[in-house]
PDB file of N, CA and C in Angstrom:
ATOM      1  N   UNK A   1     -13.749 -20.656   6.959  1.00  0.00           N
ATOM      2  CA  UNK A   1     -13.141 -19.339   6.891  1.00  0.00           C
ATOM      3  C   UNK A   1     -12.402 -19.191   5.566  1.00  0.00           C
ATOM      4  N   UNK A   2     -12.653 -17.991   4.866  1.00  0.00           N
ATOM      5  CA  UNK A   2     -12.027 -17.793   4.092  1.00  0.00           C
ATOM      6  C   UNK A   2     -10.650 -17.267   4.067  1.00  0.00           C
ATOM      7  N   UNK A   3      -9.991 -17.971   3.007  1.00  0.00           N
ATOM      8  CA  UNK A   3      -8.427 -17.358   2.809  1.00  0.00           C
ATOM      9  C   UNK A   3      -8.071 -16.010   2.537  1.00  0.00           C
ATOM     10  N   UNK A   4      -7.163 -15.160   2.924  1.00  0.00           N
ATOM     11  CA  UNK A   4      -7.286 -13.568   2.817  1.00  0.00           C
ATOM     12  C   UNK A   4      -6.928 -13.968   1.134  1.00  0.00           C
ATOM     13  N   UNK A   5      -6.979 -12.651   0.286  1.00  0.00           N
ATOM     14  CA  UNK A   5      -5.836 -12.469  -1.055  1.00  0.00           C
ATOM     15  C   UNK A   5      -4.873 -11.567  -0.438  1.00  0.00           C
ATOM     16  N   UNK A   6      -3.841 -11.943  -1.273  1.00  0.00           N
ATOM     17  CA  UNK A   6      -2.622 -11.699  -0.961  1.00  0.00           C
ATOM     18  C   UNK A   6      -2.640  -9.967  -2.262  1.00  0.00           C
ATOM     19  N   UNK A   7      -2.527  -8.993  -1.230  1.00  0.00           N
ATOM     20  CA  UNK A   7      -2.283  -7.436  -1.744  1.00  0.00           C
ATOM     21  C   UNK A   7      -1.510  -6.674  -1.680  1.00  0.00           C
ATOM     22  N   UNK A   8      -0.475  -6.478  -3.074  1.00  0.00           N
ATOM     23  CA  UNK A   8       0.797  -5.671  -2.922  1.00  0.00           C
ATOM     24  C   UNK A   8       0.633  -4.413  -3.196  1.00  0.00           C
ATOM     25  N   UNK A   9       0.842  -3.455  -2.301  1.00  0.00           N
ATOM     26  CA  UNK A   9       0.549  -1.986  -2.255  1.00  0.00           C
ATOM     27  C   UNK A   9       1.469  -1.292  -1.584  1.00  0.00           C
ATOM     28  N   UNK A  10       1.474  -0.274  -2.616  1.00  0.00           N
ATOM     29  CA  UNK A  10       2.509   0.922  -2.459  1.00  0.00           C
ATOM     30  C   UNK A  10       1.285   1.836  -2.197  1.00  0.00           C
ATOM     31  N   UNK A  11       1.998   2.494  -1.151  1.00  0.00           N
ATOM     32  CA  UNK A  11       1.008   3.885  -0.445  1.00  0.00           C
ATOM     33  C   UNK A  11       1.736   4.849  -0.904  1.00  0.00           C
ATOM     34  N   UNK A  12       1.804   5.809  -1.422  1.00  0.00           N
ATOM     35  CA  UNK A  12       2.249   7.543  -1.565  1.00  0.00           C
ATOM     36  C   UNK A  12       1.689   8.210  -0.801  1.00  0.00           C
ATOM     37  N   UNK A  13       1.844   8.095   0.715  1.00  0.00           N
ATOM     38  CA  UNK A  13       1.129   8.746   1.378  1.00  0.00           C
ATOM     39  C   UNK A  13       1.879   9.395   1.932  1.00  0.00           C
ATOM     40  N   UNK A  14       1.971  11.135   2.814  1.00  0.00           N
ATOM     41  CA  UNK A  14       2.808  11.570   3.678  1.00  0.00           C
ATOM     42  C   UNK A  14       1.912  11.541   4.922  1.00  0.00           C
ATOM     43  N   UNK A  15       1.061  10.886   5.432  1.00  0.00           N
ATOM     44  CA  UNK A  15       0.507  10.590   6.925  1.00  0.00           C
ATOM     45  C   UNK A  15       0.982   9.224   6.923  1.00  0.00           C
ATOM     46  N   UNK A  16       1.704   8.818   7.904  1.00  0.00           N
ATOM     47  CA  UNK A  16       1.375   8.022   8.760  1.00  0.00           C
ATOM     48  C   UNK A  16      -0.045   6.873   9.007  1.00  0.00           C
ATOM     49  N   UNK A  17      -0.451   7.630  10.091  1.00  0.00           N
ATOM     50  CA  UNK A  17      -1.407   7.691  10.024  1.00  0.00           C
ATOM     51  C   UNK A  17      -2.564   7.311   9.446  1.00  0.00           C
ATOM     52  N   UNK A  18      -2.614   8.179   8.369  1.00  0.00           N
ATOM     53  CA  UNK A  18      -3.708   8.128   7.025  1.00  0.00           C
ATOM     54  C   UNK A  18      -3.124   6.416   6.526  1.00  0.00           C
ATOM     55  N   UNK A  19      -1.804   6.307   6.288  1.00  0.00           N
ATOM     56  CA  UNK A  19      -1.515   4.654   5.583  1.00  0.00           C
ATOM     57  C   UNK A  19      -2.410   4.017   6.688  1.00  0.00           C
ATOM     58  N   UNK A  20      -1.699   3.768   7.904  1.00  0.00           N
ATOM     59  CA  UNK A  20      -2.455   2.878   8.608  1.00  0.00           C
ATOM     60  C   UNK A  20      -3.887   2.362   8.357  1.00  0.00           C
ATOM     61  N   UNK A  21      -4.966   3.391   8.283  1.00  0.00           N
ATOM     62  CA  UNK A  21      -6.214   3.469   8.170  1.00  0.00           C
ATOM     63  C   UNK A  21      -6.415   2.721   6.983  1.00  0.00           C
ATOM     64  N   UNK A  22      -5.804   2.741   6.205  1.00  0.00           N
ATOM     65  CA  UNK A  22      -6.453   2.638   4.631  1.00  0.00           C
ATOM     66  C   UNK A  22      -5.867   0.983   4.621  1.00  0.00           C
ATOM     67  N   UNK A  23      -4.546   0.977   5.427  1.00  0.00           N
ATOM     68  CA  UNK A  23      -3.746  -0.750   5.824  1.00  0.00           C
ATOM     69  C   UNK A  23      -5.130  -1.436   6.620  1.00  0.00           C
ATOM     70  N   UNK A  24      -5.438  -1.023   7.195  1.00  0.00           N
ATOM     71  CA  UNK A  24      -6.397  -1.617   8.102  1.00  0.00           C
ATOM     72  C   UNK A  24      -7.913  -2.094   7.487  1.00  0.00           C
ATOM     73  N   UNK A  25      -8.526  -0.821   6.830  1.00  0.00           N
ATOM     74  CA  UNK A  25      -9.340  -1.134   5.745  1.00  0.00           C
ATOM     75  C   UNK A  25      -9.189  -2.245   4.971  1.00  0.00           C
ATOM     76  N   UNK A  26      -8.152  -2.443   4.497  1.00  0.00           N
ATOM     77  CA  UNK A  26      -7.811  -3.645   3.310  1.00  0.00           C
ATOM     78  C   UNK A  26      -7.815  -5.193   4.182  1.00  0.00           C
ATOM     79  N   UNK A  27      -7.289  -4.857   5.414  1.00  0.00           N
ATOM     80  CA  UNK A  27      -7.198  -6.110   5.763  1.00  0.00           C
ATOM     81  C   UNK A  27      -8.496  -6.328   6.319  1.00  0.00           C
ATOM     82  N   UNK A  28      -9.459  -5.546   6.778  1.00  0.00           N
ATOM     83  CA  UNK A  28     -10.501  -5.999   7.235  1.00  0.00           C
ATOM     84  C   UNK A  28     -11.561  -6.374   5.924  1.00  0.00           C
ATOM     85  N   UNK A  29     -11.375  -5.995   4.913  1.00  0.00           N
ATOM     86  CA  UNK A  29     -11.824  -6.311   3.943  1.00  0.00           C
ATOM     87  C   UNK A  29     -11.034  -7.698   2.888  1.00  0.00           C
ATOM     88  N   UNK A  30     -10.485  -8.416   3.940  1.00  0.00           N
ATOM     89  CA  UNK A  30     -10.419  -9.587   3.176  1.00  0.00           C
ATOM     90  C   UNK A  30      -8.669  -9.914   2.404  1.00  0.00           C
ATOM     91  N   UNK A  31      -8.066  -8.885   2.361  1.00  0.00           N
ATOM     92  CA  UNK A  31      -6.787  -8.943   2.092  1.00  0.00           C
ATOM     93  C   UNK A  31      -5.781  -8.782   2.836  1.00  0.00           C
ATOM     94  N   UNK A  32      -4.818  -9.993   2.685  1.00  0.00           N
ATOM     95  CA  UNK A  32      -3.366  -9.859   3.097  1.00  0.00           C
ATOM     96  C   UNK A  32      -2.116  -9.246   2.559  1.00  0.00           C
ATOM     97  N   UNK A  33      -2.030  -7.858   3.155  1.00  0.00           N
ATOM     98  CA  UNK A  33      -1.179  -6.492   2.491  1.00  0.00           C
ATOM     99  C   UNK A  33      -0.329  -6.765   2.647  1.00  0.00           C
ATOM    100  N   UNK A  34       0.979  -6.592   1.534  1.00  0.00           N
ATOM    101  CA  UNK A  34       2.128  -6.390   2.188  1.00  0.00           C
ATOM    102  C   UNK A  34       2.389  -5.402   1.317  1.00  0.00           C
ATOM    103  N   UNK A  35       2.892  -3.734   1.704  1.00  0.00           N
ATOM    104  CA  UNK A  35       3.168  -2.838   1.533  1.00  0.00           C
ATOM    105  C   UNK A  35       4.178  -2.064   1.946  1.00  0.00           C
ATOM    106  N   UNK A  36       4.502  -0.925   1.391  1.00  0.00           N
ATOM    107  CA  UNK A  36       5.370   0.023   1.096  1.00  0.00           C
ATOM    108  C   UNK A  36       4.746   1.220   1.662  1.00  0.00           C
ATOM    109  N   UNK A  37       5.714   2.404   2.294  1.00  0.00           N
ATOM    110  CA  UNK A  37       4.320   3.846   2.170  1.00  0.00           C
ATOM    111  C   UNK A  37       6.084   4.677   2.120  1.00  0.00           C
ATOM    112  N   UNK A  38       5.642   5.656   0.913  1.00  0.00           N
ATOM    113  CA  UNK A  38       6.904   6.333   0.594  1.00  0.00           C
ATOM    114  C   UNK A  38       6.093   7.645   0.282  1.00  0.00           C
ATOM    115  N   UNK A  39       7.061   8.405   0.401  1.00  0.00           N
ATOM    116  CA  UNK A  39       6.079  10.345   0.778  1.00  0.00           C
ATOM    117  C   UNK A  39       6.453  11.102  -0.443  1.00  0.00           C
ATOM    118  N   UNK A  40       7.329  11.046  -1.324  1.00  0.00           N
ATOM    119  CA  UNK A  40       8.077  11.848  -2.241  1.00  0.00           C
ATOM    120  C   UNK A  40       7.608  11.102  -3.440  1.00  0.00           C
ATOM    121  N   UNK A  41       8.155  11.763  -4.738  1.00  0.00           N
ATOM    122  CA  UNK A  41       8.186  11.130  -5.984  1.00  0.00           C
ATOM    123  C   UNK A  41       8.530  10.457  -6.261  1.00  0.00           C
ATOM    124  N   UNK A  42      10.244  10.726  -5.824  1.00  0.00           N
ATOM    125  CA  UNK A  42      11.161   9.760  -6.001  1.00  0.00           C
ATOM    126  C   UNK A  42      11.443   8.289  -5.180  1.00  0.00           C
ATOM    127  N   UNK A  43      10.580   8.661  -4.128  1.00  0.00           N
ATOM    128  CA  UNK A  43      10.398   7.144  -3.686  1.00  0.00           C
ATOM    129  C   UNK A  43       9.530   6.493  -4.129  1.00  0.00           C
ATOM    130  N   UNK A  44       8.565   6.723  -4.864  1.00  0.00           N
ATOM    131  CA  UNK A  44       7.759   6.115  -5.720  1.00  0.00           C
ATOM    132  C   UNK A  44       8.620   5.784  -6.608  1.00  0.00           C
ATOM    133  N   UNK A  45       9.192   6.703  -7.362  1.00  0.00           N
ATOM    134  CA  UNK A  45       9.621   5.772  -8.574  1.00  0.00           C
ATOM    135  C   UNK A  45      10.762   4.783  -7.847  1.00  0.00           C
ATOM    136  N   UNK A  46      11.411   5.151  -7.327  1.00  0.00           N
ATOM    137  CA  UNK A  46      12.278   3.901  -6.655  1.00  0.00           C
ATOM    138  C   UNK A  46      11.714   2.865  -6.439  1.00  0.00           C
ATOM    139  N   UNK A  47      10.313   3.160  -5.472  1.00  0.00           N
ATOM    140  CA  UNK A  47       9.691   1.759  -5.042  1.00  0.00           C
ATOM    141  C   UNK A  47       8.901   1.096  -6.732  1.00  0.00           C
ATOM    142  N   UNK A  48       8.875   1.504  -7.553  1.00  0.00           N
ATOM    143  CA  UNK A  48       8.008   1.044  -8.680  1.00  0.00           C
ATOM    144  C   UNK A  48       9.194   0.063  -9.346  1.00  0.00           C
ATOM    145  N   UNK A  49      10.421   1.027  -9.207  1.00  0.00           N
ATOM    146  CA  UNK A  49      11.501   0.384 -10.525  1.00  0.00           C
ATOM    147  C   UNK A  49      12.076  -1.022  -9.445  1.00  0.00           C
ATOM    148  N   UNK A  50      11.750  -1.313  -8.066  1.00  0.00           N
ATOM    149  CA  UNK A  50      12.410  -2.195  -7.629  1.00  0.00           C
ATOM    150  C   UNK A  50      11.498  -3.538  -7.283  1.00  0.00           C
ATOM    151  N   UNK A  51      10.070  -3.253  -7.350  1.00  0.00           N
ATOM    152  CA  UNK A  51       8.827  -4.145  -6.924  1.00  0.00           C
ATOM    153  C   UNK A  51       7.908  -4.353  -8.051  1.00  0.00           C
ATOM    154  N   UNK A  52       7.360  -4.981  -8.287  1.00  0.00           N
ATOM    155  CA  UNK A  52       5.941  -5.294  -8.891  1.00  0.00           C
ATOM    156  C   UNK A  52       4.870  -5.196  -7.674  1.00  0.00           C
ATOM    157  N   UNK A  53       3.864  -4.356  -8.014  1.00  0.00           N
ATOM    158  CA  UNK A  53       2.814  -3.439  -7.247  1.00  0.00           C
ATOM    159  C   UNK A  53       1.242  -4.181  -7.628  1.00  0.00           C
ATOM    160  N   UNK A  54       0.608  -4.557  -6.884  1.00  0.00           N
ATOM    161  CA  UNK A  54      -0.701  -4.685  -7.509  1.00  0.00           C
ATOM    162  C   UNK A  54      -1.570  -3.383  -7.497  1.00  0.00           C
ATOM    163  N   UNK A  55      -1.433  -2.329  -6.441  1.00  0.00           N
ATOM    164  CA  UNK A  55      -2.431  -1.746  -6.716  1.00  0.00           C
ATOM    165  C   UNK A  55      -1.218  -0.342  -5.862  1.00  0.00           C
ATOM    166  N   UNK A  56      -1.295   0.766  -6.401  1.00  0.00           N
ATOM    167  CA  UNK A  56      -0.853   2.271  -6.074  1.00  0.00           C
ATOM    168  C   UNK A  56      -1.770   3.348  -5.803  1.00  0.00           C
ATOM    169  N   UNK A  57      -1.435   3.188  -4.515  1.00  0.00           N
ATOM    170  CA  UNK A  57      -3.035   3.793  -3.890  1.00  0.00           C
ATOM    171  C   UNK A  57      -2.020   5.477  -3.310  1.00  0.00           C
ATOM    172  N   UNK A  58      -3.099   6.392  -3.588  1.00  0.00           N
ATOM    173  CA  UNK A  58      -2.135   7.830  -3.343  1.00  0.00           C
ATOM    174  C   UNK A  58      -3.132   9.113  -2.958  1.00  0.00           C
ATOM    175  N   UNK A  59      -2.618   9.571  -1.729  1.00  0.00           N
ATOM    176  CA  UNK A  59      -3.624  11.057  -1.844  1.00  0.00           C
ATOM    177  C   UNK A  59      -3.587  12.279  -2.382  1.00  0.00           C
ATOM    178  N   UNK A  60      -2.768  12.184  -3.495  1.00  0.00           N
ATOM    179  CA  UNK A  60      -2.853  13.408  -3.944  1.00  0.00           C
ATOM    180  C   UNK A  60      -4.094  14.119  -4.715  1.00  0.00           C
TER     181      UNK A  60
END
């Protein structure tokens, strides 16, 4: 069995929901997420200026 990779992600998402799906995706595809999901701008930039991010995934 393979080892997951380890995936740091910030969601900008305002669903719920919608994060979950896309959380779930990743892990079934082989990665171990540990993430953020913030709805505004400013929690983005908050979450950016306080974490190192591998990947900023967003629906706008």
């Amino acid at each position: 069995m393979n080892k997951a990779q380890p995936l740091r992600c910030l969601f900008v998402e305002d669903s719920e929901d919608d994060a979950r799906l896309l959380l779930r995706r990743l892990r079934d595809g082989g990665f171990d997420v540990t993430f953020e999901r913030v709805e505004t701008a400013e929690g983005m930039r908050t979450a950016l200026a306080q974490k190192c991010w591998d990947v900023v995934l967003s629906d706008y």
